[in-house]
Protein backbone atom coordinates (compact mmCIF):
# COMPACT_ATOMS: atom_id res chain seq x y z
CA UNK A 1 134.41 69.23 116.60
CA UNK A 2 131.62 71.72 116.29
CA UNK A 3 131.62 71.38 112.46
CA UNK A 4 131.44 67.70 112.57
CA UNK A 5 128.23 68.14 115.37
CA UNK A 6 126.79 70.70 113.10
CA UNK A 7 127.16 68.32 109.94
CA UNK A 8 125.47 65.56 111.86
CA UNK A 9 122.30 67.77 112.84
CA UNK A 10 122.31 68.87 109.00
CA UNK A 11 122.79 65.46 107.76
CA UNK A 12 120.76 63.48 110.27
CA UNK A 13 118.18 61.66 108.35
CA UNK A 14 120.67 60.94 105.79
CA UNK A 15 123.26 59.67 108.81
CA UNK A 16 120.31 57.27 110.16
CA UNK A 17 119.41 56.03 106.50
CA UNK A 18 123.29 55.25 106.37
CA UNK A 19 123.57 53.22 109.31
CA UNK A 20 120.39 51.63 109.01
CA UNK A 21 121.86 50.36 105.36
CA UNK A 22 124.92 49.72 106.91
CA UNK A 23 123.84 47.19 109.40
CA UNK A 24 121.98 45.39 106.94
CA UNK A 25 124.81 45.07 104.91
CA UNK A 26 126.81 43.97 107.10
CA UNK A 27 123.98 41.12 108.41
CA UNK A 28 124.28 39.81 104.38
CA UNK A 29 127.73 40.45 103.62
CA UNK A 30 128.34 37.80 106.94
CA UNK A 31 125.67 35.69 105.03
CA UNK A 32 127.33 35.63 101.92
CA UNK A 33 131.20 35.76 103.20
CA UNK A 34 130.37 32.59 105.77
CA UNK A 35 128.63 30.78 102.72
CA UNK A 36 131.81 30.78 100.31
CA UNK A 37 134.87 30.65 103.06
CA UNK A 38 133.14 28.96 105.96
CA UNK A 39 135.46 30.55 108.21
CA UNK A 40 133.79 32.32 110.81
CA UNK A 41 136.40 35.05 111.60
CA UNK A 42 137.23 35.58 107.95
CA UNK A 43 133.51 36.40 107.07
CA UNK A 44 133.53 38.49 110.26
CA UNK A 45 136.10 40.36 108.86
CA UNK A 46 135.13 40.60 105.44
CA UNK A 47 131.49 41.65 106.73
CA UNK A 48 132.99 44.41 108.98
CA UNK A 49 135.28 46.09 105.56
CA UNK A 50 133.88 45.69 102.99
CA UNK A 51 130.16 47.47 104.51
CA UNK A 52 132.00 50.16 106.10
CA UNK A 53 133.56 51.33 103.12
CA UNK A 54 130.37 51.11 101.59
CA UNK A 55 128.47 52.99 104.29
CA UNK A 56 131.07 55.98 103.62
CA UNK A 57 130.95 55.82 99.51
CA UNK A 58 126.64 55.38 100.26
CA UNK A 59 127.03 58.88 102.10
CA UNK A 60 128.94 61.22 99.72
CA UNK A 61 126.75 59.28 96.65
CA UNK A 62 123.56 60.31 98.51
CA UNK A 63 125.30 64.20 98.87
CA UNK A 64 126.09 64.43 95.09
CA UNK A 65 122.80 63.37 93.97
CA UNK A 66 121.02 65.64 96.40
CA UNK A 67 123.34 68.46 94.92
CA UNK A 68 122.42 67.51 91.53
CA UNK A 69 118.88 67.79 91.78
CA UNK A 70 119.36 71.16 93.71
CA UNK A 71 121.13 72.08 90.43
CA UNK A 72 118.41 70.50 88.34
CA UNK A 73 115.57 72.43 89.77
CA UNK A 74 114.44 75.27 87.98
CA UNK A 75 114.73 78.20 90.07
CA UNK A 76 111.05 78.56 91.02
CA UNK A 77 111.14 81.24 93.71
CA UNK A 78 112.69 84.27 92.95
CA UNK A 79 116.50 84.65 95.27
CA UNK A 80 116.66 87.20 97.76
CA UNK A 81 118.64 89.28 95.51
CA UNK A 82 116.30 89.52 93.11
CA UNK A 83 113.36 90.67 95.20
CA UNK A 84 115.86 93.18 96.81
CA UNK A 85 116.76 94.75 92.78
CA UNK A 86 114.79 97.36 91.92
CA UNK A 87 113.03 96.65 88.55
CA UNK A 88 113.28 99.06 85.94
């Protein structure tokens, strides 16, 4: 439990960015679902799914890019290694 609290303190702009996507997906995807089936409980359901998934793919797609532009950045500070090597 404490690495799932310490992931959501390290991740919580990125948690509030998810759910704040993920309610308005679900708002359109009840939109959308109630236009074509005019079922109210089916676009319920469809609305609930379908944005859930997508608020968990949404998540680890916002991690990878944020690792690939960590990757991407030129190392402009010297590491903490470096500065702790002798030069010769």
């Amino acid at each position: 439990m404490t690495r799932i609290r310490r992931a959501a303190r390290q991740n919580k702009a990125m948690l509030m960015k998810t759910g704040s996507y993920y309610i308005v997906h679900i708002c359109v995807a009840a939109l959308v679902a109630y236009a074509v089936t005019g079922n109210l409980w089916a676009s319920l359901t469809l609305s609930l799914l379908e944005p859930t998934v997508q608020a968990v793919a949404f998540f680890f797609h916002e991690k990878a890019w944020e690792r690939a532009g960590r990757k991407a950045m030129p190392d402009a500070l010297p590491t903490e290694e470096a500065l702790l090597t002798p030069s010769r």
